[in-house]
PDB file of N, CA and C in Angstrom:
ATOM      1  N   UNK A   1      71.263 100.975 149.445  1.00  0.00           N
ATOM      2  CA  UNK A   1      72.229 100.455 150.356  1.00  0.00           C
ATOM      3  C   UNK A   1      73.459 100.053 149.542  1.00  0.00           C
ATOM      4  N   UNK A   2      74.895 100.218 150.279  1.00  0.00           N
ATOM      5  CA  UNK A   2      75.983  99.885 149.228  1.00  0.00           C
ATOM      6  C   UNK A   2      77.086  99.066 150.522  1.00  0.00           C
ATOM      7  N   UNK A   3      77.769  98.434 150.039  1.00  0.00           N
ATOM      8  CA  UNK A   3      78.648  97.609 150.461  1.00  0.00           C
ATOM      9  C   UNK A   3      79.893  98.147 150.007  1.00  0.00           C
ATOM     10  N   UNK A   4      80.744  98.545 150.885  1.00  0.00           N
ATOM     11  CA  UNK A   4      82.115  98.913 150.383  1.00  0.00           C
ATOM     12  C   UNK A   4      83.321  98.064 151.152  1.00  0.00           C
ATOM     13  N   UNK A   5      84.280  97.757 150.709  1.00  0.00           N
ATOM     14  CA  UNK A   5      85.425  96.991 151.191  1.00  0.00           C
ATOM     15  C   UNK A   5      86.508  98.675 151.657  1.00  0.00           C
ATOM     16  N   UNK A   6      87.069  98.236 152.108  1.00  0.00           N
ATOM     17  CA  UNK A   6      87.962  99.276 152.738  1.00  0.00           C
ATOM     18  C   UNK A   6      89.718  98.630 152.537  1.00  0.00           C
ATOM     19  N   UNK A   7      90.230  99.274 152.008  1.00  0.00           N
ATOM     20  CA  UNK A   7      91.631  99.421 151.686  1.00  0.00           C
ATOM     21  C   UNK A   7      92.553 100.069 152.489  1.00  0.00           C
ATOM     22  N   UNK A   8      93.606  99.684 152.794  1.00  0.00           N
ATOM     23  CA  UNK A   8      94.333 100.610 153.587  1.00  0.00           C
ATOM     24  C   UNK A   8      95.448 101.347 152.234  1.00  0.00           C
ATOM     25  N   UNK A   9      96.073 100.415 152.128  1.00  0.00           N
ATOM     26  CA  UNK A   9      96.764 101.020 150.529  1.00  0.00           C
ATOM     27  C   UNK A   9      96.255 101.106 149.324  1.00  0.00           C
ATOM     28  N   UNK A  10      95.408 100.904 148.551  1.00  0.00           N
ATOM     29  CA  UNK A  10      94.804 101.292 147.478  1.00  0.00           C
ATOM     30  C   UNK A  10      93.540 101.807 147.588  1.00  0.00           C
ATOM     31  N   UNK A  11      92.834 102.378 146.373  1.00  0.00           N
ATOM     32  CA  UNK A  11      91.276 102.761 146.794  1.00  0.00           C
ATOM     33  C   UNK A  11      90.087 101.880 147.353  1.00  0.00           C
ATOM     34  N   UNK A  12      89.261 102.134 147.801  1.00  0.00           N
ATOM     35  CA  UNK A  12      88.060 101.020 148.618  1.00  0.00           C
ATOM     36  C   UNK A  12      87.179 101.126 147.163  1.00  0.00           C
ATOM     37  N   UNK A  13      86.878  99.869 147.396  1.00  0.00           N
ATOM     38  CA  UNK A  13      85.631  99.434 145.986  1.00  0.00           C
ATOM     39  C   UNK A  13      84.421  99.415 146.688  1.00  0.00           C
ATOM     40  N   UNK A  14      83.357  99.784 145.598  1.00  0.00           N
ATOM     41  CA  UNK A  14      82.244  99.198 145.746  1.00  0.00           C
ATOM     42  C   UNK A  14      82.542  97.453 145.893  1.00  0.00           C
ATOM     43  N   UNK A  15      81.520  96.765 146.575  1.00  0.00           N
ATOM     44  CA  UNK A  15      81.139  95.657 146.806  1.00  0.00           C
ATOM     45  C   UNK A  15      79.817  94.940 146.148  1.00  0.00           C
ATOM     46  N   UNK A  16      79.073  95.804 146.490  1.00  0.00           N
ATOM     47  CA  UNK A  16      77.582  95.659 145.548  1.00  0.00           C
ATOM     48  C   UNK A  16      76.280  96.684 146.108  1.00  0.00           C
ATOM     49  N   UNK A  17      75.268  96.616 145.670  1.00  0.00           N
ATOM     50  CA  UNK A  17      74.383  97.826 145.936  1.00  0.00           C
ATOM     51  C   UNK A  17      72.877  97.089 145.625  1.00  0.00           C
ATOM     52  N   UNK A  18      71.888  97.920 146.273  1.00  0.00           N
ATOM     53  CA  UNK A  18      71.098  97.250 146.275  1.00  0.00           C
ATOM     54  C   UNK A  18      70.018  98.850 146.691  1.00  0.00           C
ATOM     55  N   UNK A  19      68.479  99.095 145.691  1.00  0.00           N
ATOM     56  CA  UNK A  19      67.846 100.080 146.173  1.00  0.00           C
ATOM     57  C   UNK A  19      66.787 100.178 147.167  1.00  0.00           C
ATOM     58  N   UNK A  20      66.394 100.470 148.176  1.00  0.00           N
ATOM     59  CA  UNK A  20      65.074  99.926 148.718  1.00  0.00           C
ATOM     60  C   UNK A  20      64.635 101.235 149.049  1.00  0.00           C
ATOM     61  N   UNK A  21      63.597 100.970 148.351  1.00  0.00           N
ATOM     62  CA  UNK A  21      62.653 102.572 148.714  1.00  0.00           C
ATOM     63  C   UNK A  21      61.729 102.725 149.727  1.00  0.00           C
ATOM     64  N   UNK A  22      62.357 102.856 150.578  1.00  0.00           N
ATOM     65  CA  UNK A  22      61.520 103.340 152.092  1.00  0.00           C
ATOM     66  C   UNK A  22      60.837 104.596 152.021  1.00  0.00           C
ATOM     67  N   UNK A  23      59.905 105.168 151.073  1.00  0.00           N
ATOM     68  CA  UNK A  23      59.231 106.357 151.055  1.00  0.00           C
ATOM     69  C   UNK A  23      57.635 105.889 151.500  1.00  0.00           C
ATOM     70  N   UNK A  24      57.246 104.708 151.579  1.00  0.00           N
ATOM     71  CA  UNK A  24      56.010 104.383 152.503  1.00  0.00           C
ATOM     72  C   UNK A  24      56.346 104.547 154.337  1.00  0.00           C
ATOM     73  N   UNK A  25      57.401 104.051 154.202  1.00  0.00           N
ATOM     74  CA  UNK A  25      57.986 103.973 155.757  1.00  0.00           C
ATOM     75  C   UNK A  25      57.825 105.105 156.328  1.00  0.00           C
ATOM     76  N   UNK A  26      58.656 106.384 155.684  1.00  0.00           N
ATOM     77  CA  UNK A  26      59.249 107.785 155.731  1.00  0.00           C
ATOM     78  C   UNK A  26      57.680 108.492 155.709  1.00  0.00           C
ATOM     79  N   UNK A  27      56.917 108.228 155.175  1.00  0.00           N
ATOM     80  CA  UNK A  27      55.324 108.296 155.007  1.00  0.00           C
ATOM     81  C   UNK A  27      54.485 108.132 156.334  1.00  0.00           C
ATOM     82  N   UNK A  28      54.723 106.885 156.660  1.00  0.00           N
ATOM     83  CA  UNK A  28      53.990 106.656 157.674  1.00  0.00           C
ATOM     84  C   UNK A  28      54.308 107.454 159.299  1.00  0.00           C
ATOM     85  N   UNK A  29      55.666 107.505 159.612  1.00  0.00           N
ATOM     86  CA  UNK A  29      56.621 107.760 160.691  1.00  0.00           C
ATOM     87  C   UNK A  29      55.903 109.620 160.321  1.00  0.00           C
ATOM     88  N   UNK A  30      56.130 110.167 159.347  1.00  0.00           N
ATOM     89  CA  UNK A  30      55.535 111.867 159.487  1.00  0.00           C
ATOM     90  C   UNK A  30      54.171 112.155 159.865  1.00  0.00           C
ATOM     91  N   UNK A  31      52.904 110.977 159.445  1.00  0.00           N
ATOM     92  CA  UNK A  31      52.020 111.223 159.655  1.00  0.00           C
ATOM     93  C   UNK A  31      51.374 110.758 161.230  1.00  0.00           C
ATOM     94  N   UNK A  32      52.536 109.469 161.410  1.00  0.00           N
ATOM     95  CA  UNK A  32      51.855 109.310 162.765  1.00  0.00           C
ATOM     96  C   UNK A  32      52.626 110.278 164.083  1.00  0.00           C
ATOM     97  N   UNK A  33      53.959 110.530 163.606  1.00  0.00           N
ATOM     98  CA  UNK A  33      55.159 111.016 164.392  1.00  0.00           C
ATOM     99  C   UNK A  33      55.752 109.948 165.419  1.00  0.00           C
ATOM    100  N   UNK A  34      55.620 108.946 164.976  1.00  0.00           N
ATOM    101  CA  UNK A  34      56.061 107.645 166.117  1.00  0.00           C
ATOM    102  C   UNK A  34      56.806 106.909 165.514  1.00  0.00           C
ATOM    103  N   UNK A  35      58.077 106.477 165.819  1.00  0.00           N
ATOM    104  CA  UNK A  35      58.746 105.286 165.634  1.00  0.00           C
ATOM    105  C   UNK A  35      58.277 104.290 164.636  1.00  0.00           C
ATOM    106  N   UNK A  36      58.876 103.645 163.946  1.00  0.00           N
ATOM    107  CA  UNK A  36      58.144 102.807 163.089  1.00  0.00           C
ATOM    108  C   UNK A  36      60.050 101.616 162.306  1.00  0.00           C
ATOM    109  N   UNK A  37      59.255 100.486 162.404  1.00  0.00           N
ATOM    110  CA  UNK A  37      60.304  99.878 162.439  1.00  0.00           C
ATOM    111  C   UNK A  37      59.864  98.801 161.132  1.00  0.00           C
ATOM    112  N   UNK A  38      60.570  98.251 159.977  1.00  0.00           N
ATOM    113  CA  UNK A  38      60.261  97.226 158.836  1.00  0.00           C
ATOM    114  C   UNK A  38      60.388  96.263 159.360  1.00  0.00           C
ATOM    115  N   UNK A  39      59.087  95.796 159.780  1.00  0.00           N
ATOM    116  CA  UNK A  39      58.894  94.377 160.098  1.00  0.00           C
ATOM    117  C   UNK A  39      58.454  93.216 159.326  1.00  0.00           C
ATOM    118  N   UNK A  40      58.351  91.877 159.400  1.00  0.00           N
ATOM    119  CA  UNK A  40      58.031  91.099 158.503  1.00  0.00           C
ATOM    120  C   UNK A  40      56.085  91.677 158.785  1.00  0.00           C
ATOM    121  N   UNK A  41      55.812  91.856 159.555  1.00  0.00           N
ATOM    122  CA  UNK A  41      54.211  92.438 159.992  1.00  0.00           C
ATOM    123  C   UNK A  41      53.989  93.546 159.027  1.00  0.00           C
ATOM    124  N   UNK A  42      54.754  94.384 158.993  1.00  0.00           N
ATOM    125  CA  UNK A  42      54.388  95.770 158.215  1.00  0.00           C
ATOM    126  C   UNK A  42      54.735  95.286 156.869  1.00  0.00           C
ATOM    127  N   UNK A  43      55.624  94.868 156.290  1.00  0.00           N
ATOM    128  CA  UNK A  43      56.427  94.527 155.277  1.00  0.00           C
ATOM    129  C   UNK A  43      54.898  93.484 154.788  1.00  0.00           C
ATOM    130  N   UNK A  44      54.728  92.633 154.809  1.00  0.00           N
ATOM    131  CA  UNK A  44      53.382  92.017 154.540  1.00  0.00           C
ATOM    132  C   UNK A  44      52.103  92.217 154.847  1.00  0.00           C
ATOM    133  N   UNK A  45      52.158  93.175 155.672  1.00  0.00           N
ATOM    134  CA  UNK A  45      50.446  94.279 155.622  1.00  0.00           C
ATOM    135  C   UNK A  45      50.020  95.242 155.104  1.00  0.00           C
ATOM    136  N   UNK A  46      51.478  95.695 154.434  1.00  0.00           N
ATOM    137  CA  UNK A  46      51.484  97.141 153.763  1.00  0.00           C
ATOM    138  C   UNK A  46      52.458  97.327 152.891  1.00  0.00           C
ATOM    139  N   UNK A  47      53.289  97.728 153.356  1.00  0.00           N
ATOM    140  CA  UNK A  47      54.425  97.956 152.658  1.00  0.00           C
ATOM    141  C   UNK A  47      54.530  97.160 151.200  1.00  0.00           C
ATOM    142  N   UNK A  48      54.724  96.097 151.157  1.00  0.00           N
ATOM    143  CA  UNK A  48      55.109  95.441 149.772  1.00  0.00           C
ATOM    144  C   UNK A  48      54.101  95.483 149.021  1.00  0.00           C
ATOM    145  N   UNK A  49      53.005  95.611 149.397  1.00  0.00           N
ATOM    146  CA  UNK A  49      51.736  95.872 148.212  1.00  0.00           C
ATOM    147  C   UNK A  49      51.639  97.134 147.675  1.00  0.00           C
ATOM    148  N   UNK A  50      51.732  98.038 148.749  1.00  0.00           N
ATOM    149  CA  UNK A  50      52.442  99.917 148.414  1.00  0.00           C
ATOM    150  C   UNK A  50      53.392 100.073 147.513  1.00  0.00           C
ATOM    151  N   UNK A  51      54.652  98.985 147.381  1.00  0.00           N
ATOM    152  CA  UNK A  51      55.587  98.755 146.261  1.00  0.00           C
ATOM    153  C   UNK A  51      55.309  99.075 145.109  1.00  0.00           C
ATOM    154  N   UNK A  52      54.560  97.259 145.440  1.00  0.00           N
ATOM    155  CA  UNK A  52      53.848  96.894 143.814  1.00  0.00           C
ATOM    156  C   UNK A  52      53.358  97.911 143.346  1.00  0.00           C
ATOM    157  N   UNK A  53      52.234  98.174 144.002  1.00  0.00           N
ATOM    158  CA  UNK A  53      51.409  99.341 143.379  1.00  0.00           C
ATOM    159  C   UNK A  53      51.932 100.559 142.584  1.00  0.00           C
ATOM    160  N   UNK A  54      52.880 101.134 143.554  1.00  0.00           N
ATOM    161  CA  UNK A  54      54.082 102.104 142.930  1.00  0.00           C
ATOM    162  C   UNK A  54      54.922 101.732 142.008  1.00  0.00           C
ATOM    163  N   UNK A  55      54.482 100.378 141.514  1.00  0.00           N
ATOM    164  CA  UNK A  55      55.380  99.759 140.426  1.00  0.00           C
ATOM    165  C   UNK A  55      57.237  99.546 140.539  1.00  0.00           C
ATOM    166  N   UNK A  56      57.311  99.396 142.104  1.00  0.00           N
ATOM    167  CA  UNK A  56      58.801  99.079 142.586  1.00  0.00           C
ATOM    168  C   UNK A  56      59.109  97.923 142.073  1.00  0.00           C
ATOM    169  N   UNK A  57      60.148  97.448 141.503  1.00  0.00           N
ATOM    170  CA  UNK A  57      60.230  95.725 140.869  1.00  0.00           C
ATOM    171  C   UNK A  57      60.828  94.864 141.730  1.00  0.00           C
ATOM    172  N   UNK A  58      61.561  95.871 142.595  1.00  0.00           N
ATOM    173  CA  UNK A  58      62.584  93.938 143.407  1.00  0.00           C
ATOM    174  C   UNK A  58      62.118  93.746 144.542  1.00  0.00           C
ATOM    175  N   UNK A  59      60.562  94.193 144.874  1.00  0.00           N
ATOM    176  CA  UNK A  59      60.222  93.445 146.149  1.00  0.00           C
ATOM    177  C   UNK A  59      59.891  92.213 146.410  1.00  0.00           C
ATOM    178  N   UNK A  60      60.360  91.446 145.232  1.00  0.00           N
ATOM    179  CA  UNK A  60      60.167  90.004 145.391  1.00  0.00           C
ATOM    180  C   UNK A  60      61.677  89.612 146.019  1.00  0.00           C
ATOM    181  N   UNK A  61      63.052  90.501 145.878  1.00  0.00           N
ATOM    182  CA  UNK A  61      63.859  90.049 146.411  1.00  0.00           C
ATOM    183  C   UNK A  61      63.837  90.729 147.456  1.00  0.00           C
ATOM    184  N   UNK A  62      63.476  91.077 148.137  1.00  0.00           N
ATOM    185  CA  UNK A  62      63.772  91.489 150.191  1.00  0.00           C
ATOM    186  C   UNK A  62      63.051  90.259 150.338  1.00  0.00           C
ATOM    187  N   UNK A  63      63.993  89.736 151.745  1.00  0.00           N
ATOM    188  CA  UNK A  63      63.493  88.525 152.196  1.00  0.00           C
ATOM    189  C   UNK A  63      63.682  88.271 153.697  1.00  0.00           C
ATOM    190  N   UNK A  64      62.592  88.224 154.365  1.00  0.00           N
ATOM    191  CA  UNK A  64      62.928  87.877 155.570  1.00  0.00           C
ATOM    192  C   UNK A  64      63.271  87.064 156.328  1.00  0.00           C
ATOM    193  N   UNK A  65      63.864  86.884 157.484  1.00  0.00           N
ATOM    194  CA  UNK A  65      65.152  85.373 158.022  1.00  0.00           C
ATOM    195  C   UNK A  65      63.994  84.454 158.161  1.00  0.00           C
ATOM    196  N   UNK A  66      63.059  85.128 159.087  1.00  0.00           N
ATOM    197  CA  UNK A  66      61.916  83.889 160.047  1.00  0.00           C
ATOM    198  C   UNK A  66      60.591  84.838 159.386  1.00  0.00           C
ATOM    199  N   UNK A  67      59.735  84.125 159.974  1.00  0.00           N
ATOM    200  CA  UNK A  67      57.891  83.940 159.590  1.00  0.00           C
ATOM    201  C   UNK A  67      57.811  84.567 160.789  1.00  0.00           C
ATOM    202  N   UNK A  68      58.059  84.908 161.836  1.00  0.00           N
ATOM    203  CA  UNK A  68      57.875  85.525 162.743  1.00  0.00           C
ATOM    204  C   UNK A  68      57.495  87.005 162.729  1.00  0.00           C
ATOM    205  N   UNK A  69      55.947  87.640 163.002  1.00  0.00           N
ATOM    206  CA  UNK A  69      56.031  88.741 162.678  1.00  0.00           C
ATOM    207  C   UNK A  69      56.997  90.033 163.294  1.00  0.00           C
ATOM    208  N   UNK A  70      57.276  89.953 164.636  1.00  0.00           N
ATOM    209  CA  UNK A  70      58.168  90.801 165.328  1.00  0.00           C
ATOM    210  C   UNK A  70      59.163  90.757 164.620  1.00  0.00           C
ATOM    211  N   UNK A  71      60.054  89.969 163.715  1.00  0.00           N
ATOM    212  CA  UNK A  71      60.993  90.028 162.702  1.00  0.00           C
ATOM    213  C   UNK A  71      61.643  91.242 162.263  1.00  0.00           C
ATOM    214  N   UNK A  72      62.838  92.169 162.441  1.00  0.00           N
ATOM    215  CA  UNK A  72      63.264  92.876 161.893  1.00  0.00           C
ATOM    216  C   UNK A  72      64.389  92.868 161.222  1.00  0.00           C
ATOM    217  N   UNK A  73      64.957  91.936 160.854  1.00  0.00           N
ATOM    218  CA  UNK A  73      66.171  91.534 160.005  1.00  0.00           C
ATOM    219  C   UNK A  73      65.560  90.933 158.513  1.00  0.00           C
ATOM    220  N   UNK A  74      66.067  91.923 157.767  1.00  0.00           N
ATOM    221  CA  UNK A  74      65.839  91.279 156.550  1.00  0.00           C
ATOM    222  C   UNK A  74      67.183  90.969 155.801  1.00  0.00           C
ATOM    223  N   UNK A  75      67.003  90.459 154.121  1.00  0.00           N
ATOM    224  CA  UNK A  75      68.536  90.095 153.561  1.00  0.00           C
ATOM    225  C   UNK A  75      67.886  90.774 152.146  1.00  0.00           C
ATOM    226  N   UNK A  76      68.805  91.705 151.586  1.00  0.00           N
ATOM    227  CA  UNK A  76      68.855  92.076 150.719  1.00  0.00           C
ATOM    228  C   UNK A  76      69.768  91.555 149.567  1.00  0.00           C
ATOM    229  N   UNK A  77      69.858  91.602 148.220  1.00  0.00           N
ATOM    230  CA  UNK A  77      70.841  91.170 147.190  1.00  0.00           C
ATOM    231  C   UNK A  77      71.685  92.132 146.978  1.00  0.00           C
ATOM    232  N   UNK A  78      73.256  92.251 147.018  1.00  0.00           N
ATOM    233  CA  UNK A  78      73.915  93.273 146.290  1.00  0.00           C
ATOM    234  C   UNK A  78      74.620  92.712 145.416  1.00  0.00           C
ATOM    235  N   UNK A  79      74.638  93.722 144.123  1.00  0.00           N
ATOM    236  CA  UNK A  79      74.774  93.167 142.886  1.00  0.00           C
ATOM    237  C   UNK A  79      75.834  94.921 142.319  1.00  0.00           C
ATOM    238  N   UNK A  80      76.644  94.627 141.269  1.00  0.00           N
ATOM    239  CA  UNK A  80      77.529  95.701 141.227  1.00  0.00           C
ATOM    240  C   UNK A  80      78.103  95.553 139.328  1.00  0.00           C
ATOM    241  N   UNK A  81      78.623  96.402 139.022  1.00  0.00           N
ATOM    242  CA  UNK A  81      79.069  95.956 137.500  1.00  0.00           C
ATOM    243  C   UNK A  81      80.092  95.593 137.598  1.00  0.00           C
ATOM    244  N   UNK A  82      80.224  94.578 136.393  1.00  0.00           N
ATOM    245  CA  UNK A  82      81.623  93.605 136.202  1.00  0.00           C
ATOM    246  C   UNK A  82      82.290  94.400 134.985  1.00  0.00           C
ATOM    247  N   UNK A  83      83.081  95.780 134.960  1.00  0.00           N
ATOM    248  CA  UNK A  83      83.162  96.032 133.750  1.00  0.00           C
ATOM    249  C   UNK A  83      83.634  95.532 132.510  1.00  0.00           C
ATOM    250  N   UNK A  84      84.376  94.622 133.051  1.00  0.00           N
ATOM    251  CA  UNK A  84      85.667  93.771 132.332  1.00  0.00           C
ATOM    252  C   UNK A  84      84.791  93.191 131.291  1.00  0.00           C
ATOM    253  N   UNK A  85      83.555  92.418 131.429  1.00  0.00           N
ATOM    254  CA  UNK A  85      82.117  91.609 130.943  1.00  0.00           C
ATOM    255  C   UNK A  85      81.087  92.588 130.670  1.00  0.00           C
ATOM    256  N   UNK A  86      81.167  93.992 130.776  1.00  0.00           N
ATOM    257  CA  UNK A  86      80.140  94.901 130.799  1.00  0.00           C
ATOM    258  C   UNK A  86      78.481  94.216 131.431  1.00  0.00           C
ATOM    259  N   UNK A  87      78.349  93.378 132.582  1.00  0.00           N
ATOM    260  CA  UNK A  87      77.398  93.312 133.093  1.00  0.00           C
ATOM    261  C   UNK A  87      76.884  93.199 134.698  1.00  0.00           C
ATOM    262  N   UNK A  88      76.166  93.301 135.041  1.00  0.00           N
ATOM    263  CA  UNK A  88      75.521  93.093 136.409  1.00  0.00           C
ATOM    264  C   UNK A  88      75.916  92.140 136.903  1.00  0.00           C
ATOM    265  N   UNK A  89      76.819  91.588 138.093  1.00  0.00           N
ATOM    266  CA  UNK A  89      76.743  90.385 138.647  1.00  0.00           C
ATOM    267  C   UNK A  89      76.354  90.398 140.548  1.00  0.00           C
ATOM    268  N   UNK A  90      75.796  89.000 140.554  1.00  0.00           N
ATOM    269  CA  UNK A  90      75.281  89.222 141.783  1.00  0.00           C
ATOM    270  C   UNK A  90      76.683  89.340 142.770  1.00  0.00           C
ATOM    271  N   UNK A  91      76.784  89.801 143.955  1.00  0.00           N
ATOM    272  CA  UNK A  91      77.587  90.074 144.849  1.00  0.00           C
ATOM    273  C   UNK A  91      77.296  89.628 146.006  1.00  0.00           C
ATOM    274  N   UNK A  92      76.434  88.902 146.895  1.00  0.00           N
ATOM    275  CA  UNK A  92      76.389  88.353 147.714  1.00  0.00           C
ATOM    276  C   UNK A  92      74.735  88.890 148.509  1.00  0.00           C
ATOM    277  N   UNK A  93      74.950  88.679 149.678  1.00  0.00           N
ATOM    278  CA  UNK A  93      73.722  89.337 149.926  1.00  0.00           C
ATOM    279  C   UNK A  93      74.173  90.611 151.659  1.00  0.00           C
ATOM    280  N   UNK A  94      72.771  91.181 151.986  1.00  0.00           N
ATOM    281  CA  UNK A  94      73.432  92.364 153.346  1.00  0.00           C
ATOM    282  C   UNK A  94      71.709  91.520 153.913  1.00  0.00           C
ATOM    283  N   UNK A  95      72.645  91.914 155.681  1.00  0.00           N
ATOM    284  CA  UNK A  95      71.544  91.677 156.223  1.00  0.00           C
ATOM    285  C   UNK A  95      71.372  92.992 157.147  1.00  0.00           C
ATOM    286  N   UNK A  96      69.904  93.842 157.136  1.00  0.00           N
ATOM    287  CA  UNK A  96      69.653  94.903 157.450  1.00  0.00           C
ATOM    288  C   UNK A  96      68.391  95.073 158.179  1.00  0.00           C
ATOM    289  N   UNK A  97      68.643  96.095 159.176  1.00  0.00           N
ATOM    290  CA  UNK A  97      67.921  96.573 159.770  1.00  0.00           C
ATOM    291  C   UNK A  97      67.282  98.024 160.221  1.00  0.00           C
ATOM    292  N   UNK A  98      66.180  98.122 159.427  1.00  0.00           N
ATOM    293  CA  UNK A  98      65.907  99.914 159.560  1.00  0.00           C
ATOM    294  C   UNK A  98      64.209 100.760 160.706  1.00  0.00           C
ATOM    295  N   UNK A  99      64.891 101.277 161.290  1.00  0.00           N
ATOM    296  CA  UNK A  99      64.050 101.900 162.415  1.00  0.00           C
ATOM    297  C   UNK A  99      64.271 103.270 161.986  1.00  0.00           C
ATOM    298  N   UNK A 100      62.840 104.046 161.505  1.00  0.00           N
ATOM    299  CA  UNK A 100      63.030 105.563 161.597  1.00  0.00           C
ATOM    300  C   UNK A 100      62.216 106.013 163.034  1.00  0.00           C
ATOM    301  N   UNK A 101      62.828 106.883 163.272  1.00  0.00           N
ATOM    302  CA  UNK A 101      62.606 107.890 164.599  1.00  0.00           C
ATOM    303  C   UNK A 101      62.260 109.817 163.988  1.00  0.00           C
ATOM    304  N   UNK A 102      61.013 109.776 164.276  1.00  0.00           N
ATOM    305  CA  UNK A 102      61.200 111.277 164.296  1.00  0.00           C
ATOM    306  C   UNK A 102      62.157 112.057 164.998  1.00  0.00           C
ATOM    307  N   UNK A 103      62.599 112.902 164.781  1.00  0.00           N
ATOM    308  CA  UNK A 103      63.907 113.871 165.606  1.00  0.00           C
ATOM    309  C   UNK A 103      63.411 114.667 166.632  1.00  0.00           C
ATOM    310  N   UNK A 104      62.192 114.892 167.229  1.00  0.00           N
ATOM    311  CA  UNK A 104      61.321 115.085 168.178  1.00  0.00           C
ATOM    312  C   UNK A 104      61.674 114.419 169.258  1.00  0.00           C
ATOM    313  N   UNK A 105      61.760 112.894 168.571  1.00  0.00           N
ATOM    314  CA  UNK A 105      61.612 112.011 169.868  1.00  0.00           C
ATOM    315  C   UNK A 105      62.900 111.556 169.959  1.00  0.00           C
ATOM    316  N   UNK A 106      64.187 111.819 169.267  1.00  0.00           N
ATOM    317  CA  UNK A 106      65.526 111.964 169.282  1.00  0.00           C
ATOM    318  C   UNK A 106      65.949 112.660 170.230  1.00  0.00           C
ATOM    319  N   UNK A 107      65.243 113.835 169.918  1.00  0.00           N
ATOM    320  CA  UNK A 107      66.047 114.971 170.610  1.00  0.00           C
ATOM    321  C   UNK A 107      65.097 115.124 171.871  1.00  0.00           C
ATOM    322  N   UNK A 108      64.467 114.386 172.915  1.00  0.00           N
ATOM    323  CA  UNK A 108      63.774 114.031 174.180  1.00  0.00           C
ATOM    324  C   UNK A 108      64.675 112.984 174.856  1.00  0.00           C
ATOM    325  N   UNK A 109      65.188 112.213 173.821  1.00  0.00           N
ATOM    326  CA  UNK A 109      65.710 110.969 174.343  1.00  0.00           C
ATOM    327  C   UNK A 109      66.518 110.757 173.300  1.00  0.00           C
ATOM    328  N   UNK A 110      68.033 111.358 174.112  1.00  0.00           N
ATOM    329  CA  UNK A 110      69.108 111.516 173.089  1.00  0.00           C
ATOM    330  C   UNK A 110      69.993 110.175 173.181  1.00  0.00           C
TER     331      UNK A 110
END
């Protein structure tokens, strides 16, 4: 995920960036062919242990708003280089929401 500012007269910058590997998600949605949405439910029944396991490192930073399992808003960190300092600095945070849809059921109900 990336954050960009938008310029009207000069070029648009990055803002900050952040990776989240939804290939369990993208996994699950082909095998069942149904909708499937990152919930704090899935996200703590599956998903983040699927991470670990896969040896993903920043699933300690996705964080969800509420304890509520229906929950689909999470907050991610974006972080970007400072070249001036040659290092990583944090950039604030995104709040996101991801639902995959097979294109089956897209293209039934456009």
């Amino acid at each position: 995920m990336q954050a960009w500012d938008r310029d009207i007269i000069s070029s648009n910058e990055l803002l900050g960036e952040f990776v989240v590997d939804l290939g369990p998600l993208f996994n699950d949605v082909l095998l069942t062919g149904k909708q499937m949405n990152m919930s704090l439910e899935y996200w703590q029944t599956w998903m983040k242990d699927k991470l670990k396991e896969d040896g993903y490192k920043s699933v300690d930073e996705i964080k969800f708003e509420s304890r509520e399992k229906e929950e689909e808003k999470f907050w991610i960190p974006l972080r970007r280089m400072n070249t001036k300092e040659g290092k990583i600095i944090e950039a604030g945070e995104m709040q996101i929401t991801i639902h995959l849809v097979p294109v089956d059921h897209v293209e039934k109900f456009p």
